[in-house]
N, C-alpha and C. Protein backbone atom coordinates (compact mmCIF):
# COMPACT_ATOMS: atom_id res chain seq x y z
N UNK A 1 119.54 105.19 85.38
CA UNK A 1 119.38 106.09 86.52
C UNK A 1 120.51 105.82 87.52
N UNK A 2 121.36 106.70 88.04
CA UNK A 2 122.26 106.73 88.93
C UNK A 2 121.28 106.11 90.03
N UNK A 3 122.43 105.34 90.92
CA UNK A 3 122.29 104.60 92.42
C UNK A 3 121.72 105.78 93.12
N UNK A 4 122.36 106.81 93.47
CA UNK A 4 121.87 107.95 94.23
C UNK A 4 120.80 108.56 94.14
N UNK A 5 119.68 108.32 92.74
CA UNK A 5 118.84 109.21 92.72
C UNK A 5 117.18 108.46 92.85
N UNK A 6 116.46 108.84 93.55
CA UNK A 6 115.40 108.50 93.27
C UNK A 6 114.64 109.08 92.21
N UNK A 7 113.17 107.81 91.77
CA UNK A 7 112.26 108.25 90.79
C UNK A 7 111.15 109.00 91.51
N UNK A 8 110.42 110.22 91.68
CA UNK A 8 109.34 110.20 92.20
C UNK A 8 108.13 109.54 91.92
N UNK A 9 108.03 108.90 90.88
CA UNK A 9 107.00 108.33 90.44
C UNK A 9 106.96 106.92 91.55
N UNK A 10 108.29 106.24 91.54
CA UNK A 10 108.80 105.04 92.16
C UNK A 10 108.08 105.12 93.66
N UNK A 11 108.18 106.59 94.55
CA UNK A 11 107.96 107.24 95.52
C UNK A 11 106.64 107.41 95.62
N UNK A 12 105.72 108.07 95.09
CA UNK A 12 104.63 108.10 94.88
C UNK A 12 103.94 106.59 94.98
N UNK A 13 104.06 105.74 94.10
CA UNK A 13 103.43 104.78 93.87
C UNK A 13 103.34 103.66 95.22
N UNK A 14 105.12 103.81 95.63
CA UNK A 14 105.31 103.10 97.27
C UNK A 14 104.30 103.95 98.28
N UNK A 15 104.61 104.81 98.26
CA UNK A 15 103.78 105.73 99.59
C UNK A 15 102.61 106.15 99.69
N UNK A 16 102.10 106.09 98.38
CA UNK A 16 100.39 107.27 98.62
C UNK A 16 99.27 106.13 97.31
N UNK A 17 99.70 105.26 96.95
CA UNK A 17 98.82 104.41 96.22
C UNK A 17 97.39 103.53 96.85
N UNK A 18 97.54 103.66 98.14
CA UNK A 18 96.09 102.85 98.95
C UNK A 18 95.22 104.36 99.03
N UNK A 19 94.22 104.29 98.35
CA UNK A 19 93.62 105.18 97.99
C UNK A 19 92.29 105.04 99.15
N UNK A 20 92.30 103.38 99.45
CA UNK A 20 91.15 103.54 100.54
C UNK A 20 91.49 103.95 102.25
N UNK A 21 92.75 104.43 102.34
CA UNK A 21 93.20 105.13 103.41
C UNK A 21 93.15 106.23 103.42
N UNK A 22 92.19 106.51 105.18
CA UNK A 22 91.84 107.63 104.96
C UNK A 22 92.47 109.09 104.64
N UNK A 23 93.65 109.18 104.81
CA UNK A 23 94.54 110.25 104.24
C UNK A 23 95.01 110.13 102.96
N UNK A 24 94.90 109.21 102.01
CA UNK A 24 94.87 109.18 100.61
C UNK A 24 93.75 109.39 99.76
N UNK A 25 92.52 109.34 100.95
CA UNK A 25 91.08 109.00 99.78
C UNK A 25 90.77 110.65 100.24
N UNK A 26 91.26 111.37 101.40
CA UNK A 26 91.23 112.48 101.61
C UNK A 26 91.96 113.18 100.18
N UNK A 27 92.90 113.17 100.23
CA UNK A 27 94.02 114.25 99.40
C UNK A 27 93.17 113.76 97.94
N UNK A 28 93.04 112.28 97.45
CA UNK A 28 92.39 112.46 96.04
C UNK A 28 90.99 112.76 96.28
N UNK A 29 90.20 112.74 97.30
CA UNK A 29 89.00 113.95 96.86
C UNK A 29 89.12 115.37 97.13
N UNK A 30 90.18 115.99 97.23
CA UNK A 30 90.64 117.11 96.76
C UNK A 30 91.26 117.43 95.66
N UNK A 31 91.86 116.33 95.42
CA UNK A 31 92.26 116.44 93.49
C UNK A 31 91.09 116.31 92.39
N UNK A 32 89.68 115.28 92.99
CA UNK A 32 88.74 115.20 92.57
C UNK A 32 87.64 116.44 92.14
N UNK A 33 87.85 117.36 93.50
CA UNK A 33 87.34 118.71 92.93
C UNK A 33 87.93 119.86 92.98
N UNK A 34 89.34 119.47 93.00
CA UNK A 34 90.33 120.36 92.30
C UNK A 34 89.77 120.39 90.41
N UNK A 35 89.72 118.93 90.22
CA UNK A 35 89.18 118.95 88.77
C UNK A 35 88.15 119.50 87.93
N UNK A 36 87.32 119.02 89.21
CA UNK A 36 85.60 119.94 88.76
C UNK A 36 85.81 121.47 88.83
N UNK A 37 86.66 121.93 89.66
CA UNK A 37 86.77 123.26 89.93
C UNK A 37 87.71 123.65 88.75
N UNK A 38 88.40 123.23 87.92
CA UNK A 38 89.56 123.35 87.10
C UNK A 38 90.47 124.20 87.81
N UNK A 39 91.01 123.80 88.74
CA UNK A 39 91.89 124.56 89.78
C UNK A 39 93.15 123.41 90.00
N UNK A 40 93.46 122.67 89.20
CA UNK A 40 94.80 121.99 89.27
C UNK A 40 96.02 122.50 88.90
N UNK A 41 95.90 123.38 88.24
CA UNK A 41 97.00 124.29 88.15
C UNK A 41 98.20 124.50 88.89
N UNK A 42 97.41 125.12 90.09
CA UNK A 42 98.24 125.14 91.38
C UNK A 42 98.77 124.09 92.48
N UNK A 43 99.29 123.79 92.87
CA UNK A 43 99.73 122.59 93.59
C UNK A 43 98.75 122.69 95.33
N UNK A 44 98.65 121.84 95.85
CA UNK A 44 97.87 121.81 96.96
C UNK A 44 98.78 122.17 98.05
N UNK A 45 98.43 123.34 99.39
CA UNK A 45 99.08 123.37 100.51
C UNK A 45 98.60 122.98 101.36
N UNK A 46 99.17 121.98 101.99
CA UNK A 46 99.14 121.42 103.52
C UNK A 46 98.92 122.52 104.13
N UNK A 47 97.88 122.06 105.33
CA UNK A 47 97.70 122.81 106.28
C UNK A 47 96.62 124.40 106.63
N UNK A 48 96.72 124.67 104.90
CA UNK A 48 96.05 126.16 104.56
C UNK A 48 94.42 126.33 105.05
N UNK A 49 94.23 127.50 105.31
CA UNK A 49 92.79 127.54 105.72
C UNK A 49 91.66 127.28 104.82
N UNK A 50 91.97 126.97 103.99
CA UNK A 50 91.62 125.96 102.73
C UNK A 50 91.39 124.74 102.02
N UNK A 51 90.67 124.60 101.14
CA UNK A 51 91.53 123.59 100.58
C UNK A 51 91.88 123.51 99.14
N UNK A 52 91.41 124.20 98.82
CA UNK A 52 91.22 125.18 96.98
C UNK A 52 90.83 126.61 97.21
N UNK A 53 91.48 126.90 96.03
CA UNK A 53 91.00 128.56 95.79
C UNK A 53 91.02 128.39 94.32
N UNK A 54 89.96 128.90 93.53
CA UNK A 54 89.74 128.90 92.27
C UNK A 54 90.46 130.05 91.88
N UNK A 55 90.57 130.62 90.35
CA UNK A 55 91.22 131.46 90.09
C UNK A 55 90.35 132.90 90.39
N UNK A 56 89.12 133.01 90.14
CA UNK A 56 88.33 133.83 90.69
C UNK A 56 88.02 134.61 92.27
N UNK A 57 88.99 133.46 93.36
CA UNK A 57 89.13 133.63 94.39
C UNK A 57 87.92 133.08 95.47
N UNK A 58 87.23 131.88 94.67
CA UNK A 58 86.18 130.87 95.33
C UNK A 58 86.86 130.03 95.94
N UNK A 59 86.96 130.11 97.62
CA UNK A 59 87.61 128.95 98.34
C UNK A 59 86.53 128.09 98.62
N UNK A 60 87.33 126.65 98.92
CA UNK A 60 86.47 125.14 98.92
C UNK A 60 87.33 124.76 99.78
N UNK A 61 86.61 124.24 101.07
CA UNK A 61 86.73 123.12 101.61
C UNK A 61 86.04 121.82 101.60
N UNK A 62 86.90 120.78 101.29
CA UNK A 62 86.53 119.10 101.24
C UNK A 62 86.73 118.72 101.81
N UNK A 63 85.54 117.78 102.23
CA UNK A 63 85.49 116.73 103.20
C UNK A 63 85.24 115.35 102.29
N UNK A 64 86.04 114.13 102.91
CA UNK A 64 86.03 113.27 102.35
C UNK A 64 85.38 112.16 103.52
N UNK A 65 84.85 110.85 103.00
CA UNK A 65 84.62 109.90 103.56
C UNK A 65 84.16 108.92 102.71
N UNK A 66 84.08 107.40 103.07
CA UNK A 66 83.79 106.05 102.97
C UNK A 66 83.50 104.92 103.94
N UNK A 67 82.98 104.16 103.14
CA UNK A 67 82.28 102.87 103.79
C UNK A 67 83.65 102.11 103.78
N UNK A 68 84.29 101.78 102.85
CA UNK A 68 85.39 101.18 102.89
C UNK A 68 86.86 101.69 103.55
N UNK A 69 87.10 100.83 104.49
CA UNK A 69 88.77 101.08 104.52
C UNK A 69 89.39 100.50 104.63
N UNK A 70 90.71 100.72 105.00
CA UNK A 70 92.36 99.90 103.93
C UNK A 70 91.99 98.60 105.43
N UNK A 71 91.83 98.65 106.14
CA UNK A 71 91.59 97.51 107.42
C UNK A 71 90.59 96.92 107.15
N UNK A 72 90.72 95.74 107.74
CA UNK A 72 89.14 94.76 107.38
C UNK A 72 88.29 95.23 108.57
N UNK A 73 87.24 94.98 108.02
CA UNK A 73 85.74 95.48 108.65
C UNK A 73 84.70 94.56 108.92
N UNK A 74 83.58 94.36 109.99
CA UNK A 74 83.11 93.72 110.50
C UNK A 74 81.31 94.19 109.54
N UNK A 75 81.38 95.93 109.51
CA UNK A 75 80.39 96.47 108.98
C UNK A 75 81.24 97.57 108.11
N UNK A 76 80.28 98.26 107.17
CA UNK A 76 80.81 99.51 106.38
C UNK A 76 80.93 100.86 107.35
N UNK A 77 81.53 101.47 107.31
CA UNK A 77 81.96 102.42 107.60
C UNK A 77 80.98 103.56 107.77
N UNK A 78 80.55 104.34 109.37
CA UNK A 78 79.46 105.28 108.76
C UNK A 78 80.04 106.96 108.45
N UNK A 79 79.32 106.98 107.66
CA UNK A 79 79.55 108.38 107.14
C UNK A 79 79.69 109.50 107.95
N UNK A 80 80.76 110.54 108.26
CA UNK A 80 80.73 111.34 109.14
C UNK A 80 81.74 112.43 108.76
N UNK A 81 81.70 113.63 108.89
CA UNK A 81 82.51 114.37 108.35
C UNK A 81 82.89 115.60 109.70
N UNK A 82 83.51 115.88 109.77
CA UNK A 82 84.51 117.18 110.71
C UNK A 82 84.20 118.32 109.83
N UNK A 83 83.18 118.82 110.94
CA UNK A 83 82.80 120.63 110.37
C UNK A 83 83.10 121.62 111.18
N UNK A 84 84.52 121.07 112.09
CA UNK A 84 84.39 122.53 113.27
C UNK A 84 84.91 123.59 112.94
N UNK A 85 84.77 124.84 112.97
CA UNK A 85 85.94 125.74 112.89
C UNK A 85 86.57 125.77 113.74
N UNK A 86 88.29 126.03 112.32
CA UNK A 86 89.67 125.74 113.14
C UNK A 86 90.00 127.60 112.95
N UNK A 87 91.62 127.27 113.42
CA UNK A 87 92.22 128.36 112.96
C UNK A 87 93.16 128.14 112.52
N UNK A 88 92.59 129.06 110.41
CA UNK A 88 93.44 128.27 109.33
C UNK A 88 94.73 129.23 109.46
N UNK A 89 95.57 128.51 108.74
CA UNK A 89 97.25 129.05 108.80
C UNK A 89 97.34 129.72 107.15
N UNK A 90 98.02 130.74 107.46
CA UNK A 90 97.61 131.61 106.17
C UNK A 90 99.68 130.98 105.70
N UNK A 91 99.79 130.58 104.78
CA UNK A 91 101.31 129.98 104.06
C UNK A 91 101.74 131.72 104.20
N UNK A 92 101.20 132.26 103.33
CA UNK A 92 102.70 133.73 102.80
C UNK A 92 102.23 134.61 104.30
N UNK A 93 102.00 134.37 105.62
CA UNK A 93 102.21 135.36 106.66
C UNK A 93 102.13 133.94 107.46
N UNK A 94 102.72 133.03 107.14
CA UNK A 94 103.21 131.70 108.19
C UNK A 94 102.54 132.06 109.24
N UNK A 95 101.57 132.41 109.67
CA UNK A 95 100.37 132.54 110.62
C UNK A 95 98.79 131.99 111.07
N UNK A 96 98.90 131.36 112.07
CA UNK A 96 97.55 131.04 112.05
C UNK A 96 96.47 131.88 112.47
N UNK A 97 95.29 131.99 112.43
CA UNK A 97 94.06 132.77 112.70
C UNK A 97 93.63 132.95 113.96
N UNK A 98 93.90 134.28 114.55
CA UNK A 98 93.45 134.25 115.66
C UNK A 98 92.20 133.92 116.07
N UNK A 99 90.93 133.56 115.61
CA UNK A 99 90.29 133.34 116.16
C UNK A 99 89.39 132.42 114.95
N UNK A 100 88.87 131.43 115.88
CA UNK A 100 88.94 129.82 114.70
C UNK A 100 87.47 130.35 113.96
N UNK A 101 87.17 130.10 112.31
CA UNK A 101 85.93 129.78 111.51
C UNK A 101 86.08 128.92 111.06
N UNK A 102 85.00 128.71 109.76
CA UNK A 102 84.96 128.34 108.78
C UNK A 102 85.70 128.97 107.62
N UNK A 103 86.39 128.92 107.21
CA UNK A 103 87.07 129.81 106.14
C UNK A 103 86.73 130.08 104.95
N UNK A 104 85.97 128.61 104.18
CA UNK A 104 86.03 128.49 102.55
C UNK A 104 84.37 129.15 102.42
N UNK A 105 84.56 128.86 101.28
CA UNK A 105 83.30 130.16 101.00
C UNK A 105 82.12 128.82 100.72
N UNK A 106 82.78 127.97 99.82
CA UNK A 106 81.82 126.85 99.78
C UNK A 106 82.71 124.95 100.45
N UNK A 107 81.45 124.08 100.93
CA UNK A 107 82.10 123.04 101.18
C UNK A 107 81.65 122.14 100.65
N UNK A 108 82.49 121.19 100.04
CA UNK A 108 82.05 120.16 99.27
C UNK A 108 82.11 118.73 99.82
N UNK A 109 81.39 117.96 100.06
CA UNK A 109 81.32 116.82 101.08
C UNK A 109 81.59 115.21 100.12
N UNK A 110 82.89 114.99 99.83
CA UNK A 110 82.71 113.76 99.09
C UNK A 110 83.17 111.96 99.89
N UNK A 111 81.55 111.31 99.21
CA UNK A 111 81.55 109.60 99.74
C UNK A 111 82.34 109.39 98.33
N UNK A 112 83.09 108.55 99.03
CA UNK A 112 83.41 107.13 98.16
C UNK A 112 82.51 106.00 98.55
N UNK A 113 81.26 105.73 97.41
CA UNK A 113 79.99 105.07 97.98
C UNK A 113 80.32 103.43 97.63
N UNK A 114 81.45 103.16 96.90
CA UNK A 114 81.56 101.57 96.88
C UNK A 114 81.70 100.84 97.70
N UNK A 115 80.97 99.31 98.28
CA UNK A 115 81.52 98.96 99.43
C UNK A 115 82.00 97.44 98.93
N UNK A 116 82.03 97.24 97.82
CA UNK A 116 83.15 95.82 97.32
C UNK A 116 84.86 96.25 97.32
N UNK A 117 84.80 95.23 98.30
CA UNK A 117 86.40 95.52 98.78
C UNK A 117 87.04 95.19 96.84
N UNK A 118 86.02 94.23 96.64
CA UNK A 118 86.94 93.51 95.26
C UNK A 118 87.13 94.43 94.46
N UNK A 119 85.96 95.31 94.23
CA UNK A 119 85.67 95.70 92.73
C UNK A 119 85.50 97.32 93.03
N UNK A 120 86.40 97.67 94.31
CA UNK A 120 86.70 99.03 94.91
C UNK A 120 87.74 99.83 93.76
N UNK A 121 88.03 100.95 93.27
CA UNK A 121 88.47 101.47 92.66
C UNK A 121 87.94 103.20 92.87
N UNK A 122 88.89 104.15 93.81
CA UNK A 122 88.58 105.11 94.23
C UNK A 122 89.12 106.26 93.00
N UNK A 123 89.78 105.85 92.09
CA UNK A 123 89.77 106.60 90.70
C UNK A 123 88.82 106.42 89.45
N UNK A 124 87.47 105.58 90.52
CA UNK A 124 86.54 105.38 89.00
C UNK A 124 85.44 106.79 89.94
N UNK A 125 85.69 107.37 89.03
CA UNK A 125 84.52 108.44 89.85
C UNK A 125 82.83 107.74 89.97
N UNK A 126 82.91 107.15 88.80
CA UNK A 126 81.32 106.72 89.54
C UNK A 126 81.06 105.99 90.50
N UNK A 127 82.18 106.10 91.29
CA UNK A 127 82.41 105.26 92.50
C UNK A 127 82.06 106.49 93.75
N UNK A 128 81.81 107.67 92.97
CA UNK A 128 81.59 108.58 94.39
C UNK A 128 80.39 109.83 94.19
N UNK A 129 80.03 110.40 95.28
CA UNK A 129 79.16 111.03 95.19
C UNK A 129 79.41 112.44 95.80
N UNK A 130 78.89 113.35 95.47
CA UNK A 130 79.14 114.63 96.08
C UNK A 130 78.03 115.32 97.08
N UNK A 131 78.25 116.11 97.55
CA UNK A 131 77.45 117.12 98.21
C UNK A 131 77.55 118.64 98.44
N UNK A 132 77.07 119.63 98.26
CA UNK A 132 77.89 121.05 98.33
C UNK A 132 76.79 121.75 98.81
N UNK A 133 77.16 122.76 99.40
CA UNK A 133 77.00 123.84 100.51
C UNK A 133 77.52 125.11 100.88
N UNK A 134 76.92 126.10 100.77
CA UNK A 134 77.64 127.56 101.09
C UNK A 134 78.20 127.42 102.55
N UNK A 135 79.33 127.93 102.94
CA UNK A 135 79.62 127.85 104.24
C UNK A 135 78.33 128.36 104.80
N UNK A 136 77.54 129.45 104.55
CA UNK A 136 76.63 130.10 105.79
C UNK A 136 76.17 129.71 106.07
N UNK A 137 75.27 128.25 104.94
CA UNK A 137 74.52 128.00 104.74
C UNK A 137 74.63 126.35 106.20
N UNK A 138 75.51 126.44 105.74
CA UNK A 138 76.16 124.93 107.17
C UNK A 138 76.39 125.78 108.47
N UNK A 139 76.67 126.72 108.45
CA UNK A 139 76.64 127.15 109.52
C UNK A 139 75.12 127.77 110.56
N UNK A 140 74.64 128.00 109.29
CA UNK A 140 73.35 128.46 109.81
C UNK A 140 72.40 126.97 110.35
N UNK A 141 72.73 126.20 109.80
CA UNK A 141 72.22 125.28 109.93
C UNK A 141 72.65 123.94 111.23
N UNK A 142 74.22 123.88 110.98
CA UNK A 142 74.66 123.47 112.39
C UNK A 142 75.54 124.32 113.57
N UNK A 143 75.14 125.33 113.51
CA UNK A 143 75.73 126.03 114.46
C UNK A 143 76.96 125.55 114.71
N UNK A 144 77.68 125.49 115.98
CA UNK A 144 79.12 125.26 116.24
C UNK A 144 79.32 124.08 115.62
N UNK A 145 78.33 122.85 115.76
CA UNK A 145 78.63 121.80 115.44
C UNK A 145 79.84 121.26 114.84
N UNK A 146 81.06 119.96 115.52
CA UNK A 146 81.98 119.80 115.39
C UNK A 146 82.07 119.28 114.10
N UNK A 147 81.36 117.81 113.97
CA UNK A 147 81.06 117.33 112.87
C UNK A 147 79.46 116.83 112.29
N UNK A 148 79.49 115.72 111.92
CA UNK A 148 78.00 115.89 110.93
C UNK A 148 78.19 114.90 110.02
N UNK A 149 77.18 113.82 110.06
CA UNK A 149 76.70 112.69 109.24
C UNK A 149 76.03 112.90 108.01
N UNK A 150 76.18 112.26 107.07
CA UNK A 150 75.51 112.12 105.93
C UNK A 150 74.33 111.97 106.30
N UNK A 151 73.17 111.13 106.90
CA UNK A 151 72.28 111.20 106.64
C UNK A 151 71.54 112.73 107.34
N UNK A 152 72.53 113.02 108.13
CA UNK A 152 72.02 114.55 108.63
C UNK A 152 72.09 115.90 107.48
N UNK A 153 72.98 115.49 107.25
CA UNK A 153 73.42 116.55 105.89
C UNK A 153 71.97 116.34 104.35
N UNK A 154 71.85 115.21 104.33
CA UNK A 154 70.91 115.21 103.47
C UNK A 154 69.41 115.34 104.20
N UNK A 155 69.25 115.06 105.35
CA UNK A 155 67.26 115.43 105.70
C UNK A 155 67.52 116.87 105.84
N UNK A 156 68.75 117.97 105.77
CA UNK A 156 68.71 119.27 105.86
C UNK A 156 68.69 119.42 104.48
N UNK A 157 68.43 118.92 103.75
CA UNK A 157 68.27 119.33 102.46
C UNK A 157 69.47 118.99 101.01
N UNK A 158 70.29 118.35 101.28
CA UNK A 158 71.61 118.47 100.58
C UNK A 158 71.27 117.20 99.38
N UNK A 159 71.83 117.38 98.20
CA UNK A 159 71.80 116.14 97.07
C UNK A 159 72.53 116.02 96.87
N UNK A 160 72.76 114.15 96.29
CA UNK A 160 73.46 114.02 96.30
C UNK A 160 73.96 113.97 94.71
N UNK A 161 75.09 114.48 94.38
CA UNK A 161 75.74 114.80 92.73
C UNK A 161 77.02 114.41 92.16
N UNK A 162 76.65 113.47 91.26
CA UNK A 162 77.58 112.88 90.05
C UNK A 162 78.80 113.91 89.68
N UNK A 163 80.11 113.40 89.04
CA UNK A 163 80.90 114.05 89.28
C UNK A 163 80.87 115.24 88.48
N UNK A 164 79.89 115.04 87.53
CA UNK A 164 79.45 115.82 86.36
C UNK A 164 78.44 117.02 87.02
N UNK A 165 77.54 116.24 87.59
CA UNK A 165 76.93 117.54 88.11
C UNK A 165 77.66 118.36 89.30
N UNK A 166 78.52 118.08 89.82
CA UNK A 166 79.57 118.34 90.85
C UNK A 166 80.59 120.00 90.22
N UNK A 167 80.96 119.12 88.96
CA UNK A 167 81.34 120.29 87.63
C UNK A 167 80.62 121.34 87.79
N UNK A 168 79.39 121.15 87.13
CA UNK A 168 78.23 121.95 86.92
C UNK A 168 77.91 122.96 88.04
N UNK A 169 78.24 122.51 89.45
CA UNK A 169 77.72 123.01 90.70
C UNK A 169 78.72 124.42 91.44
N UNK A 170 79.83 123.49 91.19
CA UNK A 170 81.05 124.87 91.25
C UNK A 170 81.36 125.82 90.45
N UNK A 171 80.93 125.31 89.08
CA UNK A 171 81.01 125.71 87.74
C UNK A 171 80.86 127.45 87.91
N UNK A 172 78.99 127.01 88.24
CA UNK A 172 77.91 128.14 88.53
C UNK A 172 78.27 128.92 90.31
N UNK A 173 78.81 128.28 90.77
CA UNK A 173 79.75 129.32 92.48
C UNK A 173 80.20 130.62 92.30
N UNK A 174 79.67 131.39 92.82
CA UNK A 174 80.24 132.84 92.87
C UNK A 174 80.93 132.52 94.05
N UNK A 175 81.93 133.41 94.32
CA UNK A 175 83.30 133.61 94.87
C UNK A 175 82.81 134.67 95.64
């Protein structure tokens, strides 16, 4: 390999490999149900009022969280997720939304539930759990509400689902 060129792999591996940071454990639980959704195809855009669009035209927004993070901790981490509506930026009319929602049609809420720093591994999926929800259905339920805890999300009714049944859940999503 020429002096001048970098490997991206080399790049990748330096920059985005701590998976228990929260902007890495973010982006791979969007690759996580990019998968279930079989929507990897397409490459992910920063920023979009989105965070998947299936080929059918079923948008998903993910939310990610954990007990664990890349800093040492006194206690685990509590569960909490950001549900406000923004105003999403549409890429092909480089524009944002005049007036802020919810955008995706469904939202998918994923823990990384391991809390052994040792035996942590955020690419073993049985290391995480899901949750999913029609947007209306969160909305009807928390009104403006900015964000929203796991244990709130589940006494409103929500289960919690293996990555398999996670599959299964988007699988069956009308768009």
């Amino acid at each position: 390999m020429p002096d001048d060129l970098l490997q991206a792999e080399a790049f990748w591996r330096w920059a985005y490999s701590d998976f228990l940071s929260n902007a890495q454990r973010g982006v791979l639980a969007e690759y996580i149900v990019a998968q279930a959704a079989g929507s990897t195809g397409k490459g992910r855009v920063e920023w979009a009022a989105w965070d998947l669009e299936r080929t059918d035209g079923l948008k998903i927004e993910v939310k990610s969280s954990g007990y664990l993070q890349t800093w040492s901790q006194q206690a685990p981490s509590l569960i909490k997720f950001d549900i406000a509506e923004k105003r999403g930026w549409n890429p092909e009319a480089n524009a944002y939304a005049v007036e802020a929602s919810r955008a995706a049609d469904l939202y998918v809420f994923c823990v990384f539930n391991h809390q052994d720093r040792e035996t942590a591994n955020p690419l073993d999926l049985q290391q995480w759990f899901f949750l999913t929800c029609r947007t209306e259905w969160l909305t009807e339920t928390f009104k403006n509400q900015k964000s929203v805890s796991l244990s709130r999300l589940e006494a409103a009714g929500l289960k919690r689902l293996s990555f398999v049944e996670l599959k299964r859940v988007i699988g069956n999503a009308a768009s």
